[in-house]
Protein backbone atom coordinates (compact mmCIF):
# COMPACT_ATOMS: atom_id res chain seq x y z
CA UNK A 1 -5.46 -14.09 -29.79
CA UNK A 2 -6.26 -13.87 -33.38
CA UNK A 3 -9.66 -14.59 -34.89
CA UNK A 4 -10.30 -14.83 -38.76
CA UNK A 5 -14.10 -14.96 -40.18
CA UNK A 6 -15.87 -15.29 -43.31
CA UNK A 7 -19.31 -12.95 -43.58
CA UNK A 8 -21.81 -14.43 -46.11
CA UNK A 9 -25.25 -12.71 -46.15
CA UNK A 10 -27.95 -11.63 -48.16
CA UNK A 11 -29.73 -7.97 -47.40
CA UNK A 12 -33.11 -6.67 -48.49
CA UNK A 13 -32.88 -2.91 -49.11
CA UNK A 14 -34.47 -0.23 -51.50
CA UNK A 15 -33.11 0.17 -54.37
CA UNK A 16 -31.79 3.61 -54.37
CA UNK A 17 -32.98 4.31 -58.14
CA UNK A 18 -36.79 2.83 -58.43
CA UNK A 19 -37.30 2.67 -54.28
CA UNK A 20 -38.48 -1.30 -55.34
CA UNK A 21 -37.18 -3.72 -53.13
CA UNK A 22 -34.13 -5.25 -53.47
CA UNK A 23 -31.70 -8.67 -52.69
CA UNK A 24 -28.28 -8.76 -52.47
CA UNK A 25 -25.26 -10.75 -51.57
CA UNK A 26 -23.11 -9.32 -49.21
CA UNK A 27 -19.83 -10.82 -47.88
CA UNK A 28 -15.80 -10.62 -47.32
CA UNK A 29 -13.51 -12.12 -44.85
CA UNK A 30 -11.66 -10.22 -41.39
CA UNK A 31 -8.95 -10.70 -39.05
CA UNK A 32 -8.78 -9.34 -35.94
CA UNK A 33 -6.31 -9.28 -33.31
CA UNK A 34 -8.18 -9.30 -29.65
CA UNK A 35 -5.99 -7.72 -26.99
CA UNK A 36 -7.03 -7.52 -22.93
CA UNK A 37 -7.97 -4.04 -22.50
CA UNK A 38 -5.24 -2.02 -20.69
CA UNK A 39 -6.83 0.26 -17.62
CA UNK A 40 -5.34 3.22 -18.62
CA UNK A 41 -6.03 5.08 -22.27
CA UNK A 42 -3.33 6.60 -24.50
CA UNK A 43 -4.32 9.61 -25.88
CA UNK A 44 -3.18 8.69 -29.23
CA UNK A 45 -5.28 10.21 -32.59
CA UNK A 46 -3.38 8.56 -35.12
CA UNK A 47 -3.85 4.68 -35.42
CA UNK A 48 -1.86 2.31 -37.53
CA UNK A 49 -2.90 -0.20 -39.82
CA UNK A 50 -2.47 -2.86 -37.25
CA UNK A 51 -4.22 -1.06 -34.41
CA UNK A 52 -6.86 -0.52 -36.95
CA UNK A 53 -7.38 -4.56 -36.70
CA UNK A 54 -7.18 -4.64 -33.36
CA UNK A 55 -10.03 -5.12 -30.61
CA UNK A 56 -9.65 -5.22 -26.77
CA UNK A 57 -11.96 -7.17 -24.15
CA UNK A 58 -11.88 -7.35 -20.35
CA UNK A 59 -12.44 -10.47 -18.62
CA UNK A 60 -12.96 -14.01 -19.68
CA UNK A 61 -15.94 -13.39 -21.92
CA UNK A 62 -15.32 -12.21 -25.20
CA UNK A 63 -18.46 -10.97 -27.12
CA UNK A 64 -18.08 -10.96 -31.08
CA UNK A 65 -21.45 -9.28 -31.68
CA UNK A 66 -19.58 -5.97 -31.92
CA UNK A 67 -17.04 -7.49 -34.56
CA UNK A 68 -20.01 -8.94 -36.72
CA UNK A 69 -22.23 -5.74 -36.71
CA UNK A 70 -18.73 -3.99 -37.74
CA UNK A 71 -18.10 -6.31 -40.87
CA UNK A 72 -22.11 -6.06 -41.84
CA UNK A 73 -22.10 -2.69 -42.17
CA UNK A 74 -18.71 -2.47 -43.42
CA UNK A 75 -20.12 -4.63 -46.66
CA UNK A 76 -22.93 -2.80 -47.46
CA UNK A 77 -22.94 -1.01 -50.78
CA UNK A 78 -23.59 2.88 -50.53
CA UNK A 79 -25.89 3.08 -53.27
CA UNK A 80 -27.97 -0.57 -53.73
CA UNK A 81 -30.12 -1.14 -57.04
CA UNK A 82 -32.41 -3.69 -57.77
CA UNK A 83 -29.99 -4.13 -61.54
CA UNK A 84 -27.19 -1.99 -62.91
CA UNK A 85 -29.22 -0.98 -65.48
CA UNK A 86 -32.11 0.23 -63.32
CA UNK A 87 -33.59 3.49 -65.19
CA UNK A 88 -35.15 4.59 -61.89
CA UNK A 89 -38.37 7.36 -61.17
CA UNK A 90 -39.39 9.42 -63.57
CA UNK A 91 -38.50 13.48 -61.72
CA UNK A 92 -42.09 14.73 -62.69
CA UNK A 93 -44.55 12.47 -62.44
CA UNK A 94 -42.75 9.31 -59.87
CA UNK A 95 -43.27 6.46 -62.13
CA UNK A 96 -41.02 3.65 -62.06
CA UNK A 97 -39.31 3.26 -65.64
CA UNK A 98 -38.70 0.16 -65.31
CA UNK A 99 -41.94 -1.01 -65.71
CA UNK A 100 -42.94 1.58 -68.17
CA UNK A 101 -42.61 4.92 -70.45
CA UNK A 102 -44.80 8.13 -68.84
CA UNK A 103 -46.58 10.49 -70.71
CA UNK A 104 -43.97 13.42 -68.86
CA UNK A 105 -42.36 16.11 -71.29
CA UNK A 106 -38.53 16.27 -71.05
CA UNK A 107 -38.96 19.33 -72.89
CA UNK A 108 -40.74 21.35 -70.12
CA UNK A 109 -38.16 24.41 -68.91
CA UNK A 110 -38.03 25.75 -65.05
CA UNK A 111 -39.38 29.49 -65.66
CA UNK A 112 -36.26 31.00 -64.34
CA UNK A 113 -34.31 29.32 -66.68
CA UNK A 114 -36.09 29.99 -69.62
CA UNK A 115 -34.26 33.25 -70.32
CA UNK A 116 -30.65 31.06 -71.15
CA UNK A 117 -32.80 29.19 -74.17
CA UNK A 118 -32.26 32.67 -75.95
CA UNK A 119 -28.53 33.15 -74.74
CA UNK A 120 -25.97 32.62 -77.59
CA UNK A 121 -22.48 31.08 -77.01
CA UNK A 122 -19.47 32.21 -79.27
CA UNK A 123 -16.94 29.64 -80.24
């Protein structure tokens, strides 16, 4: 039996920049091949493309939740942000710079590294 779906969703995640919340569309169409279940296993550790698109169900009850869960997860980005051109936390202080400049200075040095300022590079 084959089955073929459509996934259209919206999430509500924090953005991984500015930690503000944010929507976004999710989606993508699957095809899956459902198979009865065989009773024994093969002990086989390399899969092909098609086996990768296949499921397997016992019985006459055939539960999709699995499938569904699969494809959500499957289409949600690794890194969300609330825009592309989302400038994030400030490192120092936390503020969002989206919504604002702080009153942080870039030019403060990390003690230990403060002995490279004087280190001179030859060409």
């Amino acid at each position: 039996m084959y089955i073929r779906g459509e996934l259209a969703a919206q999430i509500t995640q924090e953005c991984s920049r500015c930690l503000e919340l944010a929507t976004i569309p999710i989606g993508g169409d699957f095809t899956y091949t459902l198979v009865p279940a065989k009773e024994e296993t093969e002990e086989n550790l390399e899969l092909t493309v098609q086996e990768l698109e296949t499921c397997y169900y016992r019985g006459d009850f055939i539960d999709l939740t699995p499938i569904i869960c699969e494809q959500i997860v499957l289409q949600v980005p690794m890194k969300i942000l609330c825009t592309d051109d989302c400038k994030g936390l400030c490192p120092r202080c936390g503020n969002n710079l989206n919504t604002g400049s702080c009153n942080c200075h870039s030019d403060v040095v990390d003690d230990r590294l403060a002995v490279l300022k004087n280190l001179k590079v030859k060409h």
